[in-house]
Protein backbone atom coordinates (compact mmCIF):
# COMPACT_ATOMS: atom_id res chain seq x y z
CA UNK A 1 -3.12 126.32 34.01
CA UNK A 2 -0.02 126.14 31.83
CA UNK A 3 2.93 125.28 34.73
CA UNK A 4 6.00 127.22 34.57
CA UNK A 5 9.08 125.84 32.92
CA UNK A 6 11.94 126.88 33.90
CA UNK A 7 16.29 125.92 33.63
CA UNK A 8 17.37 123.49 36.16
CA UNK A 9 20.66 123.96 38.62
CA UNK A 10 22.71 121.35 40.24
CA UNK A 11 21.06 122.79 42.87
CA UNK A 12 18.14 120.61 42.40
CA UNK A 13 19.59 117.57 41.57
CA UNK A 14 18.40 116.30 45.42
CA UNK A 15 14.64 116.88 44.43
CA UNK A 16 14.71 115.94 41.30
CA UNK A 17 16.11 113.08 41.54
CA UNK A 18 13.72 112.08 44.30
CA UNK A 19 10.73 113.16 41.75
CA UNK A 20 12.47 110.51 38.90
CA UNK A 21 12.81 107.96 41.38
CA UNK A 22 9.11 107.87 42.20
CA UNK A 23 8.05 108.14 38.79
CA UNK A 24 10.10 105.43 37.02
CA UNK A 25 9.99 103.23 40.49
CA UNK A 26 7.79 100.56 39.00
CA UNK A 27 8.50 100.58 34.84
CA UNK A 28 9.64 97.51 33.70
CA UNK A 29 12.99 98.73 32.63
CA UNK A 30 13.91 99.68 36.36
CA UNK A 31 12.17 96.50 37.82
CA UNK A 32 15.09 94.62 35.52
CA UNK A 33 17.44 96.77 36.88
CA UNK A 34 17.00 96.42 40.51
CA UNK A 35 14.51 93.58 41.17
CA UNK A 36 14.42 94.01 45.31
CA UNK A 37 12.21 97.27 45.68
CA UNK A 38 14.25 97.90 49.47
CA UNK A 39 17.17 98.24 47.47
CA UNK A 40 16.01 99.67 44.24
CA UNK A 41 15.17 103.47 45.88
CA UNK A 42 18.06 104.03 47.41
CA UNK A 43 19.85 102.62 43.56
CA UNK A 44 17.87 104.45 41.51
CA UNK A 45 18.43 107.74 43.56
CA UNK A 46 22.28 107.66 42.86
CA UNK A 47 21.53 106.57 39.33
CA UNK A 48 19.01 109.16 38.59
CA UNK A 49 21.25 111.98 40.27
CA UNK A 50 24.16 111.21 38.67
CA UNK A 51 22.36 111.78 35.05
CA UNK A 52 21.16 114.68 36.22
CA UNK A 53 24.72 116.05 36.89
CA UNK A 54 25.67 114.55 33.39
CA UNK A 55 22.86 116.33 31.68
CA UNK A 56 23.45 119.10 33.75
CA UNK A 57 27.04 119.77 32.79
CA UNK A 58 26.78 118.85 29.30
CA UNK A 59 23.22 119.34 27.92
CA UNK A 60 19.90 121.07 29.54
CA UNK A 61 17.59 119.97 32.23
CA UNK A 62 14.27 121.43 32.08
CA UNK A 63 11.78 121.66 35.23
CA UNK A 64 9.04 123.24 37.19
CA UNK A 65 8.53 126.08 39.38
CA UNK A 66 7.97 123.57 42.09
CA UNK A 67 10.70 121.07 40.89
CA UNK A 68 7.50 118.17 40.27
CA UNK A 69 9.13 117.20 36.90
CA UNK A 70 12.08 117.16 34.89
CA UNK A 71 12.84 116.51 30.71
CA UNK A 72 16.75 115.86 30.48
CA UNK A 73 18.11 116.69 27.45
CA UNK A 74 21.67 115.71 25.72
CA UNK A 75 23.63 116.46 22.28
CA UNK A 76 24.34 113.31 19.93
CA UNK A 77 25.84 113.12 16.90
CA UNK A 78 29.57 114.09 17.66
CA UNK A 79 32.13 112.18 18.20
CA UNK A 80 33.02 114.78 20.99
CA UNK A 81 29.59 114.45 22.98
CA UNK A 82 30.70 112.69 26.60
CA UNK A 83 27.63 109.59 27.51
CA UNK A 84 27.18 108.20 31.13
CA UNK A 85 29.62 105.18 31.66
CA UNK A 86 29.06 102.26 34.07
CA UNK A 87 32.57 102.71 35.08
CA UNK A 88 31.59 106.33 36.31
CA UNK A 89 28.28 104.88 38.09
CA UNK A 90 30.16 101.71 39.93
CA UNK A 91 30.72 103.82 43.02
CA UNK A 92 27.19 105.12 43.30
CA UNK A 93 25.27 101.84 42.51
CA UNK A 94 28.04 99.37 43.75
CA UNK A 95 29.58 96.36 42.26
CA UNK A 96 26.74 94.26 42.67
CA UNK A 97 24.58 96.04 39.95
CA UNK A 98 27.60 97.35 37.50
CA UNK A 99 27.21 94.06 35.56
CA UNK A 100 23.54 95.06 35.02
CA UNK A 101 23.58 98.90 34.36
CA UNK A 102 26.71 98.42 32.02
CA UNK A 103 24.20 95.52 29.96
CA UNK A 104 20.84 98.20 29.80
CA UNK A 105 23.53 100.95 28.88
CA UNK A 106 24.90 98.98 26.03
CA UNK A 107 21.61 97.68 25.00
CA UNK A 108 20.23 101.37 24.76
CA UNK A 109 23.67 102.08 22.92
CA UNK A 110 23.02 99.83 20.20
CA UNK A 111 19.37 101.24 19.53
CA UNK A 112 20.93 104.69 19.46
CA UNK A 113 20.58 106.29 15.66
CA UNK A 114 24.12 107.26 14.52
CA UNK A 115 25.37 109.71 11.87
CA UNK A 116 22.62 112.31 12.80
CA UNK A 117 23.00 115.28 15.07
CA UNK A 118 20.02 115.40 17.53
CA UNK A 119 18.83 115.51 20.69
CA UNK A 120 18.31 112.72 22.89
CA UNK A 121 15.62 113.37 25.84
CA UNK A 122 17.49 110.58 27.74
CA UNK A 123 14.28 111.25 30.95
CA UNK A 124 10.99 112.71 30.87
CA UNK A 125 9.48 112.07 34.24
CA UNK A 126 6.39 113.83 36.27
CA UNK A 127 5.93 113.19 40.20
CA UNK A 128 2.92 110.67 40.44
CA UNK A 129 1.15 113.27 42.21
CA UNK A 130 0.45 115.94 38.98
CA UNK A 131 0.62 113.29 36.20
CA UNK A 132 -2.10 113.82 33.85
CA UNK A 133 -2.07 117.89 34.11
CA UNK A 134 -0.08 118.71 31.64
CA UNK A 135 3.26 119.53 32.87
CA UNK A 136 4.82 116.52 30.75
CA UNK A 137 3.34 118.22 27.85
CA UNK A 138 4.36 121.58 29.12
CA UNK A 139 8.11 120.07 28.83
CA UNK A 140 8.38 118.94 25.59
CA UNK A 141 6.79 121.86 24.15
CA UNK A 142 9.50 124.04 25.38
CA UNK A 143 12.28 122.36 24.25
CA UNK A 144 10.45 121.46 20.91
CA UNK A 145 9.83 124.94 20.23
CA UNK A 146 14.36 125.12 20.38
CA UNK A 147 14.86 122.27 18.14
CA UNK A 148 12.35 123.62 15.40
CA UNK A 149 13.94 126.82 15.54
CA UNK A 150 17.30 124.94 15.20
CA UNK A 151 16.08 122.29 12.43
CA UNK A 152 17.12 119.60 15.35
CA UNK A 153 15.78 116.10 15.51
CA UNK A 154 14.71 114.16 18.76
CA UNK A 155 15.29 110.91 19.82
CA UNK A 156 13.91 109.00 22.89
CA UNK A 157 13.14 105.20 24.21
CA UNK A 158 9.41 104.99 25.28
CA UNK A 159 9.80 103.36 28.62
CA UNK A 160 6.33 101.52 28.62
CA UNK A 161 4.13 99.69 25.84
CA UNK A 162 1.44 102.62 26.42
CA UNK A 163 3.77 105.80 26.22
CA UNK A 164 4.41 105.50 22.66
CA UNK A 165 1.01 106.76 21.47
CA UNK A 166 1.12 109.75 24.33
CA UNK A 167 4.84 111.07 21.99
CA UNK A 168 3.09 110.47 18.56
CA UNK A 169 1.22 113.58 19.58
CA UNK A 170 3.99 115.18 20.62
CA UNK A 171 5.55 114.68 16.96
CA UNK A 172 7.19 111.76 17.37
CA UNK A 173 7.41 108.24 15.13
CA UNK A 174 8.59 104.46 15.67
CA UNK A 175 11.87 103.78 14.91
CA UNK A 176 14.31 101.07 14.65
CA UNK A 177 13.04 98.10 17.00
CA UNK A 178 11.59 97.67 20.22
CA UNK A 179 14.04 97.26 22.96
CA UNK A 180 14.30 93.85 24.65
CA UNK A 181 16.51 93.05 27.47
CA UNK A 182 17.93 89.54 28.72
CA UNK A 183 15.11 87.34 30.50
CA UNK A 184 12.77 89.28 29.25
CA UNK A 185 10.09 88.17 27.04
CA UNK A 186 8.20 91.77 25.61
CA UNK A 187 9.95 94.99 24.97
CA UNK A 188 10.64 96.95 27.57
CA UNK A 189 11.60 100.13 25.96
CA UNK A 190 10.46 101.69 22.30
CA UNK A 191 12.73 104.01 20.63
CA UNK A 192 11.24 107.24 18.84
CA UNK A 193 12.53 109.97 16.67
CA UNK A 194 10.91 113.56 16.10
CA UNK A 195 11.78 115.50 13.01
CA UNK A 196 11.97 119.33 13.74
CA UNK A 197 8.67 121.25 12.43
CA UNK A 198 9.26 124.11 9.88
C-alpha cells in the first residue's frame, strides 16, 4: 500500500524529530558526532529538531499520515538561501559538542556543489519500525515528481557505504568525493546529485 505523503507543520517537529533520532541513532556520521550513546539521544533530538524548524521555515518537510518518516528539503544556489549555523545550535547541543558540529558542518560545506540552483534533501529518514515498505521511496517520489516539473537538480550525502546504490534507483549519481571526517579511516558520508527527468 502506497503510504500517504503529506506537508509537514512545526507542529510535528516533537515526533519527527523523535522518528530521525531513532533512525540515524547508530550511522557512523552521528556515532562521530556524539560518541556516548546516554548523551547522544537527548543531542541528536535538539539537533534534529532544530533542522526541522530550519527546513520548515525556509524549504519543505515532507511526511506521513502517521508522522513515521520525514524527507527535508532546502533551496541552494543563492547567495540569499539562510544554512544551519553552529553558532545557532550552541544552545541546544551545548558547548561541549559546538567544536564538533561546527567541524561535520564545514566538512559537508566543502562537499556542497556551488554555482547550481538545486535542492538539497539535507534528511531522509524512516522509523526503524516500517523501513523496507516503501515509505522512503514514497518520499522521494513526491518531491521528484516537483523538481522534474521545475527542471531542478538534487543533491544529497549518502549517510552509509550501502545507501548509495538504494538513490541510484531513485535517479541519482556519485559525485565529487566521499566524505571523510577527522579520526576516521573510511568515508562516512557519499555525496549524490540527481538531474531532473524530462
Amino acid at each position: 500500500m502506497i503510504p500517504t505523503i503529506e506537508i509537514a507543520t512545526h507542529q510535528d517537529v516533537p515526533p519527527l524529530a523523535k522518528v530521525i533520532t531513532e533512525a540515524f541513532l547508530h550511522l557512523p556520521p552521528t556515532v562521530w558526532l556524539v560518541g556516548d550513546l546516554t548523551e547522544r539521544l537527548p543531542v541528536l533530538h535538539h539537533y534534529f529538531a532544530y533542522l526541522l524548524r530550519h527546513a520548515l521555515t525556509h524549504g519543505v518537510v515532507h511526511t506521513t499520515a502517521y508522522r513515521d518518516a520525514a524527507a527535508l528539503w532546502l533551496p541552494h544556489g543563492t547567495e540569499a538561501d539562510p544554512e544551519p549555523t553552529v553558532e545557532d545550535l550552541v544552545p541546544a547541543l551545548g558547548a561541549d559538542y559546538a567544536d564538533r558540529f561546527h567541524t561535520f558542518e564545514q566538512t559537508l560545506h566543502t562537499h556542497h556543489p556551488v554555482g547550481v540552483a538545486h535542492q538539497h534533501l539535507a534528511i531522509l529518514a524512516v522509523a526503524p519500525h516500517v523501513q523496507g515498505t516503501g515509505i522512503g521511496a514514497a518520499l522521494l517520489h513526491t518531491h521528484h515528481q516537483v523538481l522534474d516539473r521545475d527542471g531542478i537538480p538534487a543533491f544529497l550525502e549518502a549517510a552509509t557505504h550501502d545507501l548509495p546504490d538504494y538513490y541510484r534507483h531513485h535517479g541519482y549519481q556519485p559525485t565529487g568525493t566521499p566524505i571523510r571526517l577527522p579520526g576516521v579511516t573510511t568515508p562516512v558520508m557519499w555525496p549524490m546529485w540527481r538531474e531532473p527527468s524530462p
